[in-house]
C-alpha atoms as a PDB file:
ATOM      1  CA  UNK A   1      19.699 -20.291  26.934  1.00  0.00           C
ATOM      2  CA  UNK A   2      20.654 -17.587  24.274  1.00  0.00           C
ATOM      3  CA  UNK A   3      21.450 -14.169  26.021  1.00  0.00           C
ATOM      4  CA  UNK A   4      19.655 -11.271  24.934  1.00  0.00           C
ATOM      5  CA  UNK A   5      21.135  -9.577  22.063  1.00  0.00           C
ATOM      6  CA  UNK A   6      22.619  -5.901  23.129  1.00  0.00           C
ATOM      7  CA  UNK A   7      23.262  -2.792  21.095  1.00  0.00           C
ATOM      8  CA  UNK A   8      24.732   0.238  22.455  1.00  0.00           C
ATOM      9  CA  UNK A   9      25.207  -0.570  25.792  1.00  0.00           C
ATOM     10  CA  UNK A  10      21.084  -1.370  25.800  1.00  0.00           C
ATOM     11  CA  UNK A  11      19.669  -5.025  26.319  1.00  0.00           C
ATOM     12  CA  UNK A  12      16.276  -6.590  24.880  1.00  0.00           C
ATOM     13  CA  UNK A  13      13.760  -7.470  27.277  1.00  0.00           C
ATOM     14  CA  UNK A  14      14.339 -11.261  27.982  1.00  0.00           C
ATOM     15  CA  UNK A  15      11.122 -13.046  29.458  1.00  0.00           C
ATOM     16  CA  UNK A  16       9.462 -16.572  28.403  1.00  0.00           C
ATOM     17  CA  UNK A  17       7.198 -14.331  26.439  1.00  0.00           C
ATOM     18  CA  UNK A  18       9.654 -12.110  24.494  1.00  0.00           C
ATOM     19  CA  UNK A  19      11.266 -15.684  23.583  1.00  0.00           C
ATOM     20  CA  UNK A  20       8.373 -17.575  22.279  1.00  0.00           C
ATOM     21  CA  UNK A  21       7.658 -14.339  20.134  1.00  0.00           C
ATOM     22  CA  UNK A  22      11.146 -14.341  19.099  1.00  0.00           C
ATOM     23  CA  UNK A  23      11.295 -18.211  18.468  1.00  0.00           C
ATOM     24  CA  UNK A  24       7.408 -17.796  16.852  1.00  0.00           C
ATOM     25  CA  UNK A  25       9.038 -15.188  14.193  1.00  0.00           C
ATOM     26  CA  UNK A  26      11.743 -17.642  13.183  1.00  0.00           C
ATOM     27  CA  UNK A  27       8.952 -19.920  11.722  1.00  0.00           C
ATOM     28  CA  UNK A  28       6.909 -18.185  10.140  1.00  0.00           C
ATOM     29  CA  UNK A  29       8.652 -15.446   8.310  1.00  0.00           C
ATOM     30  CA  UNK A  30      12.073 -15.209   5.802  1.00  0.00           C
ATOM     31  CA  UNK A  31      15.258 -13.944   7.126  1.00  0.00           C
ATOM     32  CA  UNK A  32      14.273 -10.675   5.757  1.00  0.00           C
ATOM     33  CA  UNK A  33      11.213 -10.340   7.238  1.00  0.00           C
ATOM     34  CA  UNK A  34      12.801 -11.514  10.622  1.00  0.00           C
ATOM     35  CA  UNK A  35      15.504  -9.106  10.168  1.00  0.00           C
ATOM     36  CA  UNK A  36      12.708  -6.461   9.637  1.00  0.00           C
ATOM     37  CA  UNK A  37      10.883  -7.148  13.069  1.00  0.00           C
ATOM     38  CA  UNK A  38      13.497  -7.065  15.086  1.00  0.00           C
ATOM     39  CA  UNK A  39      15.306  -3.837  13.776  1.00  0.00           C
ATOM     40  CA  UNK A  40      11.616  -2.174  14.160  1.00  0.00           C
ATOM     41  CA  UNK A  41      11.719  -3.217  17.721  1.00  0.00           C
ATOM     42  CA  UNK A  42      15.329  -1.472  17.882  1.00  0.00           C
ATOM     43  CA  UNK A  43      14.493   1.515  16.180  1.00  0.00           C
ATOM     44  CA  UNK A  44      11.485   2.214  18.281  1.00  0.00           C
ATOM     45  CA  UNK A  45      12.981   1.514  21.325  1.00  0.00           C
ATOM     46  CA  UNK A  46      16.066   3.908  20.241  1.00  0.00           C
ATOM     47  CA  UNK A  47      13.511   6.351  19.367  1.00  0.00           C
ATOM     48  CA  UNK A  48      11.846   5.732  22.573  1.00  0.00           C
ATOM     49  CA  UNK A  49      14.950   6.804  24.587  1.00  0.00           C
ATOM     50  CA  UNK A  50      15.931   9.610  22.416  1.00  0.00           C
ATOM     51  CA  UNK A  51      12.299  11.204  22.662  1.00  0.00           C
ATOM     52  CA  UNK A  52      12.393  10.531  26.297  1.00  0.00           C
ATOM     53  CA  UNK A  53       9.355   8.378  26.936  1.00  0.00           C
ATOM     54  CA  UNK A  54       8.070   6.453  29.374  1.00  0.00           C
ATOM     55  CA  UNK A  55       6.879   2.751  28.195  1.00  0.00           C
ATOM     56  CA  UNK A  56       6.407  -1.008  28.556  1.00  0.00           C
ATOM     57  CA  UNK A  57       9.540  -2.007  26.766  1.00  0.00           C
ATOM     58  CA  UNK A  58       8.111  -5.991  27.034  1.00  0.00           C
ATOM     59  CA  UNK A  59       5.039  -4.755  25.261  1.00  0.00           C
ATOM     60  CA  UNK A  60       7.125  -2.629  22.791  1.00  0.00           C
ATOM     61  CA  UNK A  61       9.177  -6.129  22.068  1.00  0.00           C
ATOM     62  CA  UNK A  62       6.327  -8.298  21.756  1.00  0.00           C
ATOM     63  CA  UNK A  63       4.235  -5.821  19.456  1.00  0.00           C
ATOM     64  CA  UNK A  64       7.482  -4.774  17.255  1.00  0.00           C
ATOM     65  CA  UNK A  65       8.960  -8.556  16.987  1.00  0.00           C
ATOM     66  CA  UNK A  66       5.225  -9.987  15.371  1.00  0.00           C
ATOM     67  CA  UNK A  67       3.654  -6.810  14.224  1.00  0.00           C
ATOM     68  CA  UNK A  68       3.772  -8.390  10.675  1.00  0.00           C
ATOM     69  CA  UNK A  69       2.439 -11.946  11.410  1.00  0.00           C
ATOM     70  CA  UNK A  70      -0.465 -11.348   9.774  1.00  0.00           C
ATOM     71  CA  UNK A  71       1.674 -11.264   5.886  1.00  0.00           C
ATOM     72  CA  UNK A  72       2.676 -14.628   7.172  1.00  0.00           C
ATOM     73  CA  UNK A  73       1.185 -18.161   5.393  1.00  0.00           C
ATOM     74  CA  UNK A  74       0.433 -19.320   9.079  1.00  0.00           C
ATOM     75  CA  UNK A  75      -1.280 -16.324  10.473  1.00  0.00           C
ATOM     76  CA  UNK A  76      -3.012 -15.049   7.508  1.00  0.00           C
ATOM     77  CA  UNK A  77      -6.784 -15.122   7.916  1.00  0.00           C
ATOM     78  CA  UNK A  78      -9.667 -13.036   6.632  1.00  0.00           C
ATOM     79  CA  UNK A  79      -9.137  -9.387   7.835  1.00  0.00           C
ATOM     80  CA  UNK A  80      -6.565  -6.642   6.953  1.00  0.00           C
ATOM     81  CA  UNK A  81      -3.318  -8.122   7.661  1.00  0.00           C
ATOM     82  CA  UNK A  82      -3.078  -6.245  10.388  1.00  0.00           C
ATOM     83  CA  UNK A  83      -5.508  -7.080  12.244  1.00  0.00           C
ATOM     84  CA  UNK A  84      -5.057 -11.255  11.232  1.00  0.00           C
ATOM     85  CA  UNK A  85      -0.979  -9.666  12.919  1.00  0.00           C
ATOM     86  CA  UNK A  86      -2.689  -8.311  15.556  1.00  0.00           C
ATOM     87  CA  UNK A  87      -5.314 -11.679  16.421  1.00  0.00           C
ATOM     88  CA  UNK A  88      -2.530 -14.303  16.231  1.00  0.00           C
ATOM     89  CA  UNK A  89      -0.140 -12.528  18.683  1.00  0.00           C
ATOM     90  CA  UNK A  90      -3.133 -11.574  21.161  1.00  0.00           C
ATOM     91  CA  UNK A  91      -4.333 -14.781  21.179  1.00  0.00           C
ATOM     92  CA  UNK A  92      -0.309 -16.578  21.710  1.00  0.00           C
ATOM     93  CA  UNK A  93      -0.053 -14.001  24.670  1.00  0.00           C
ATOM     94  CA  UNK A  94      -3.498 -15.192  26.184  1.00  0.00           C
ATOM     95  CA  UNK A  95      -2.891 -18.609  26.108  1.00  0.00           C
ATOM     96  CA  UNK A  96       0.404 -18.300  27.939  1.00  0.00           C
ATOM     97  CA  UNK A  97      -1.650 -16.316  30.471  1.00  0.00           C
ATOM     98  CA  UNK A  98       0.378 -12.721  29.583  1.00  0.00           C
ATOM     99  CA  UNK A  99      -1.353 -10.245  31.348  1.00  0.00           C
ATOM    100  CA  UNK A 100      -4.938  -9.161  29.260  1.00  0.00           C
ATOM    101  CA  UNK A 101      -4.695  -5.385  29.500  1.00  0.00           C
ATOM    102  CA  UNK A 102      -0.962  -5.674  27.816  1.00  0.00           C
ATOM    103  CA  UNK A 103      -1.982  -8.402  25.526  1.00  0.00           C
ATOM    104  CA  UNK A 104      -4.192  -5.950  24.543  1.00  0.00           C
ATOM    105  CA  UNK A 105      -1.749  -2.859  24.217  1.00  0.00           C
ATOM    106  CA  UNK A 106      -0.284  -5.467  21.777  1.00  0.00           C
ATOM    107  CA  UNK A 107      -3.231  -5.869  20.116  1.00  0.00           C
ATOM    108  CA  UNK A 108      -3.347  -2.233  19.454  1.00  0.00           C
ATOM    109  CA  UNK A 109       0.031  -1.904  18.594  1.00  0.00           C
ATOM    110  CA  UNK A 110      -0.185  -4.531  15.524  1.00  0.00           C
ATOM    111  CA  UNK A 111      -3.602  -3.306  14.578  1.00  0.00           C
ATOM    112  CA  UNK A 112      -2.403   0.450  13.894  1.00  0.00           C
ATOM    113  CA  UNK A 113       0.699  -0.013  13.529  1.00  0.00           C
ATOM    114  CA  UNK A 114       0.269   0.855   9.131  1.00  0.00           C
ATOM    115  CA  UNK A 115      -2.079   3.813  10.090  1.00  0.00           C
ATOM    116  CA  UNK A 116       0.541   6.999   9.606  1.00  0.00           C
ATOM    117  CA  UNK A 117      -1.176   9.858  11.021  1.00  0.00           C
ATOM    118  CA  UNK A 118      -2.835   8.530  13.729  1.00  0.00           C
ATOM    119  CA  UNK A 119      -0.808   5.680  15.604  1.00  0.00           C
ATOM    120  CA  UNK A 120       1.989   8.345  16.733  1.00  0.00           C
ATOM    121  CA  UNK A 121      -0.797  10.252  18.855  1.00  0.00           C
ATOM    122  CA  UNK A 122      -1.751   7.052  20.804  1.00  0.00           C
ATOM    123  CA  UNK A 123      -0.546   5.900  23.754  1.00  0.00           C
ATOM    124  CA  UNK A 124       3.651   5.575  23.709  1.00  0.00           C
ATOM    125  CA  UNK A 125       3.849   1.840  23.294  1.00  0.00           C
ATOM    126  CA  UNK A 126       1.373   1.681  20.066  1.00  0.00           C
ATOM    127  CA  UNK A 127       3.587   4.932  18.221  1.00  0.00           C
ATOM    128  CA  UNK A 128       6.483   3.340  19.326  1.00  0.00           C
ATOM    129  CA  UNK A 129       5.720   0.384  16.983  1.00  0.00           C
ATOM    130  CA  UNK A 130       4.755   2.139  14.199  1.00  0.00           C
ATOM    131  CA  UNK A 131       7.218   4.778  14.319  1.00  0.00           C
ATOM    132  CA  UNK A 132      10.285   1.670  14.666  1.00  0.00           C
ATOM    133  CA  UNK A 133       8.694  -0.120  11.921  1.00  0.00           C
ATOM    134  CA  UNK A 134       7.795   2.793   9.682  1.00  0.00           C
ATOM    135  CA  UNK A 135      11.323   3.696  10.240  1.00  0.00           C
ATOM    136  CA  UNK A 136      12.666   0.610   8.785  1.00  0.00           C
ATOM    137  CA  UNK A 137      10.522   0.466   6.123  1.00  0.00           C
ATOM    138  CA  UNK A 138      10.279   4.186   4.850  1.00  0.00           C
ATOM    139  CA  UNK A 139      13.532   5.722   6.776  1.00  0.00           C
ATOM    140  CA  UNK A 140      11.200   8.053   8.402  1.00  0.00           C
ATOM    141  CA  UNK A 141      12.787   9.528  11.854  1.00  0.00           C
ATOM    142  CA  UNK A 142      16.350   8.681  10.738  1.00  0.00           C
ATOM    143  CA  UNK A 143      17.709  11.535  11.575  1.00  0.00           C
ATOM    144  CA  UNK A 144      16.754  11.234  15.121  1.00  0.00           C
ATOM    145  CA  UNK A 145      18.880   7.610  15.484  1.00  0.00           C
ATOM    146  CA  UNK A 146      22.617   8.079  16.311  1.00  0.00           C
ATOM    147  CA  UNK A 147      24.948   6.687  12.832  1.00  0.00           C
ATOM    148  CA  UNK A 148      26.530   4.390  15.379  1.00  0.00           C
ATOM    149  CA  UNK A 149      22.877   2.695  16.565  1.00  0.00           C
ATOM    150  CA  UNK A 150      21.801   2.453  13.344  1.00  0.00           C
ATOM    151  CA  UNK A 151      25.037   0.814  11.678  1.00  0.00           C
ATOM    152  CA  UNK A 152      25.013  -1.765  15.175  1.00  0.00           C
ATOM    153  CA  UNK A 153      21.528  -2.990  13.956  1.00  0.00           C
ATOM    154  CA  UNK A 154      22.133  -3.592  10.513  1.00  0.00           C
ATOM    155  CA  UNK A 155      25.244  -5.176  11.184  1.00  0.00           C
ATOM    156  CA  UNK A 156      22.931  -7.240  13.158  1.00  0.00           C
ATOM    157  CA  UNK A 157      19.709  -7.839  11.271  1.00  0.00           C
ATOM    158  CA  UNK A 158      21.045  -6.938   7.540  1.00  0.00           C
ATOM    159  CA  UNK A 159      18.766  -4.949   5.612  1.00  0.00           C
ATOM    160  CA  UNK A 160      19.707  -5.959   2.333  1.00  0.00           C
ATOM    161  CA  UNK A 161      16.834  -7.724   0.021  1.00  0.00           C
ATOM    162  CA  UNK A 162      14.054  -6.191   2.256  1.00  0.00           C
ATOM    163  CA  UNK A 163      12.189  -3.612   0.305  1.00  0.00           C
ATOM    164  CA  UNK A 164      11.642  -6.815  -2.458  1.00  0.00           C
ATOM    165  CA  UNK A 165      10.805  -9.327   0.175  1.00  0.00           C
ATOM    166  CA  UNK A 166       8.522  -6.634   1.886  1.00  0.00           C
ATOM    167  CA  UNK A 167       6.675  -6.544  -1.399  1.00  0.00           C
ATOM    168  CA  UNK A 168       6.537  -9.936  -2.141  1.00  0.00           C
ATOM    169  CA  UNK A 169       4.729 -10.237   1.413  1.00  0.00           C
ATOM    170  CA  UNK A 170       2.198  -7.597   0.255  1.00  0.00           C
ATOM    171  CA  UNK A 171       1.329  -8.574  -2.960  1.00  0.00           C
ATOM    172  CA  UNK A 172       0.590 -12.048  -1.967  1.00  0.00           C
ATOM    173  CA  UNK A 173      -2.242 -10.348   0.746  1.00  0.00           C
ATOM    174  CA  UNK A 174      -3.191  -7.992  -2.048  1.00  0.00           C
ATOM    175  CA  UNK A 175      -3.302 -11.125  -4.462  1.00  0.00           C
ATOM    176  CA  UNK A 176      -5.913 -13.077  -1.697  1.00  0.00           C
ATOM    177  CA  UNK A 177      -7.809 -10.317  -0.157  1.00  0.00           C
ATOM    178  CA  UNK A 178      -7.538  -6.978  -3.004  1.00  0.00           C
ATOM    179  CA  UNK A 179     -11.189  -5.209  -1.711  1.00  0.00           C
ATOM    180  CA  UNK A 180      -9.488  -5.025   2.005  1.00  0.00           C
ATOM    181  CA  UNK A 181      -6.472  -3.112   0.279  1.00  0.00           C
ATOM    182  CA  UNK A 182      -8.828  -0.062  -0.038  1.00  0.00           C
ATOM    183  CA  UNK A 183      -8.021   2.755   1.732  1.00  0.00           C
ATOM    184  CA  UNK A 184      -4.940   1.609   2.558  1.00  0.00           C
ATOM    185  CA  UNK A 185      -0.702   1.638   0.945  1.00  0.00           C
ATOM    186  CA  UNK A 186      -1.163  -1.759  -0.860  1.00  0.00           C
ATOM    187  CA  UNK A 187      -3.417  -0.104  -3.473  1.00  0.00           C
ATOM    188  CA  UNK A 188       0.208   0.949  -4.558  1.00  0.00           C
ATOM    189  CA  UNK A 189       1.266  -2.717  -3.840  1.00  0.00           C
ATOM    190  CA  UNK A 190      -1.640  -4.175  -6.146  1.00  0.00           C
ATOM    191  CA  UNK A 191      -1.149  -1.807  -9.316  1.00  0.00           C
ATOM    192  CA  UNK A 192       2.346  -2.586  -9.752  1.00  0.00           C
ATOM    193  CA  UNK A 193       2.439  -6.750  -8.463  1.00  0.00           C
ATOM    194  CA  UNK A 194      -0.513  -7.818  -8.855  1.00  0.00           C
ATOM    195  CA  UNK A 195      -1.853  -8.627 -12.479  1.00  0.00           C
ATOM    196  CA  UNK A 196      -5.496  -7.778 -12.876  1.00  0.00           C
ATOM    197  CA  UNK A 197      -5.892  -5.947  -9.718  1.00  0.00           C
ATOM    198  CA  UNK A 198      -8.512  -3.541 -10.012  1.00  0.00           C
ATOM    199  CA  UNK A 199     -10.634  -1.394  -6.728  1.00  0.00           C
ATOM    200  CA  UNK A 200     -13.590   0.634  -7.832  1.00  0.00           C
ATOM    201  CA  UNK A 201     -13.064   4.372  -7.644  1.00  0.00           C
ATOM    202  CA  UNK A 202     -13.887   5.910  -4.233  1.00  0.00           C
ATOM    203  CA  UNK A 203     -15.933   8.643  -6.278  1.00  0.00           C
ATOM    204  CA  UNK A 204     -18.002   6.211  -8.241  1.00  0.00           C
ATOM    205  CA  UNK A 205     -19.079   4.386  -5.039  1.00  0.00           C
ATOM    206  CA  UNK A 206     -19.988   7.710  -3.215  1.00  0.00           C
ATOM    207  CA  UNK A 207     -22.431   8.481  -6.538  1.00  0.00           C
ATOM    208  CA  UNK A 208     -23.983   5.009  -5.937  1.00  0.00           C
ATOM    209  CA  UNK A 209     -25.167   3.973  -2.934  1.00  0.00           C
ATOM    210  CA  UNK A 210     -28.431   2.417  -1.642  1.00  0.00           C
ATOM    211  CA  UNK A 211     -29.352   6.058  -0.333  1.00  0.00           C
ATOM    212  CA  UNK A 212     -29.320   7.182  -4.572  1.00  0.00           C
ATOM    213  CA  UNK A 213     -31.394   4.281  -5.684  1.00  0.00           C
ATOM    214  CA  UNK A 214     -33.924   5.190  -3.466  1.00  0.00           C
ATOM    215  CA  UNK A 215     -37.629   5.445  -4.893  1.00  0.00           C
END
């Protein structure tokens, strides 16, 4: 068996669980998107450490590693992605018997992990995963990563070709389910990758409803 990787002196957690997720990631998603996972499980742990918290680093893996399985062909199902993110790994972890009130924390985790403004005032291991990943994918919190930590991980998981590939993944969700992009950062997504893509205005829907066609 593989050893876990290290950076900086600091280990991943290494269970049967953290390597099924780790293995499950390999199949489903491009190098970029795997690269992605794992340096949002890096960057929230580092951010973990430097804020001082105290957390479930195994739940922080498995949440962080398939927090975007739900913009995956295999995992993709009917809800926001996610939540489809959030179902699949939930319902790995049960089946292998992973304890239920962790399966789900990761549940949570996934499920907010988009929602800025909210997920960094849950509990540590859901901000965790949203602050790693948002991160990543916006270079929010840089400043509170070391130079050194950050340069290990990309050396590591190469960020180069993500922000296109990151689209890609959104547009095709946007593409197959555009009303569940209300509300939500791939209304940005649909206008500029997705031909036709059209939401009714927010406005126009508040000046309609069944409570002003009432007789």
């Amino acid at each position: 068996m593989n050893a876990p990787v290290s950076i900086g002196g600091i280990s991943a957690p290494d269970s049967a669980f953290t390597r099924k997720a780790a293995a499950l990631v390999e199949q489903v998603h491009n190098r970029d998107m795997v690269n992605h996972v794992h340096r949002s499980w890096w960057f929230a742990d580092f951010l973990g450490r430097k804020r001082g918290l105290k957390y479930d680093r195994e739940v922080v893996y498995l949440a962080a590693i398939m927090h975007d399985l739900g913009l995956s062909q295999a995992h993709m199902a009917d809800k926001r992605f996610e939540v489809d993110g959030a179902d699949a790994a939930r319902d790995l972890l049960r089946k292998d018997r992973f304890p239920e009130a962790k399966a789900q924390a990761v549940w949570d985790a996934i499920a907010f992990h988009s929602s800025i403004g909210i997920a960094e005032y849950k509990e540590p291991e859901i901000a965790l995963v949203h602050l790693g990943s948002h991160l990543d994918v916006l270079g929010f919190y840089y400043d509170e990563v070391t130079p050194q930590l950050i340069d290990d991980t990309l050396a590591l998981y190469p960020r180069v070709g993500f922000p296109a590939a990151f689209q890609a993944a959104l547009a095709e969700v946007v593409r197959k389910k555009p009303i569940l992009a209300a509300g939500t950062g791939l209304v940005d997504i649909g206008h500029r990758h997705v031909p036709g893509f059209a939401l009714p205005n927010g406005c126009d829907l508040l000046d309609n409803t069944v409570f002003e066609h009432r007789h």
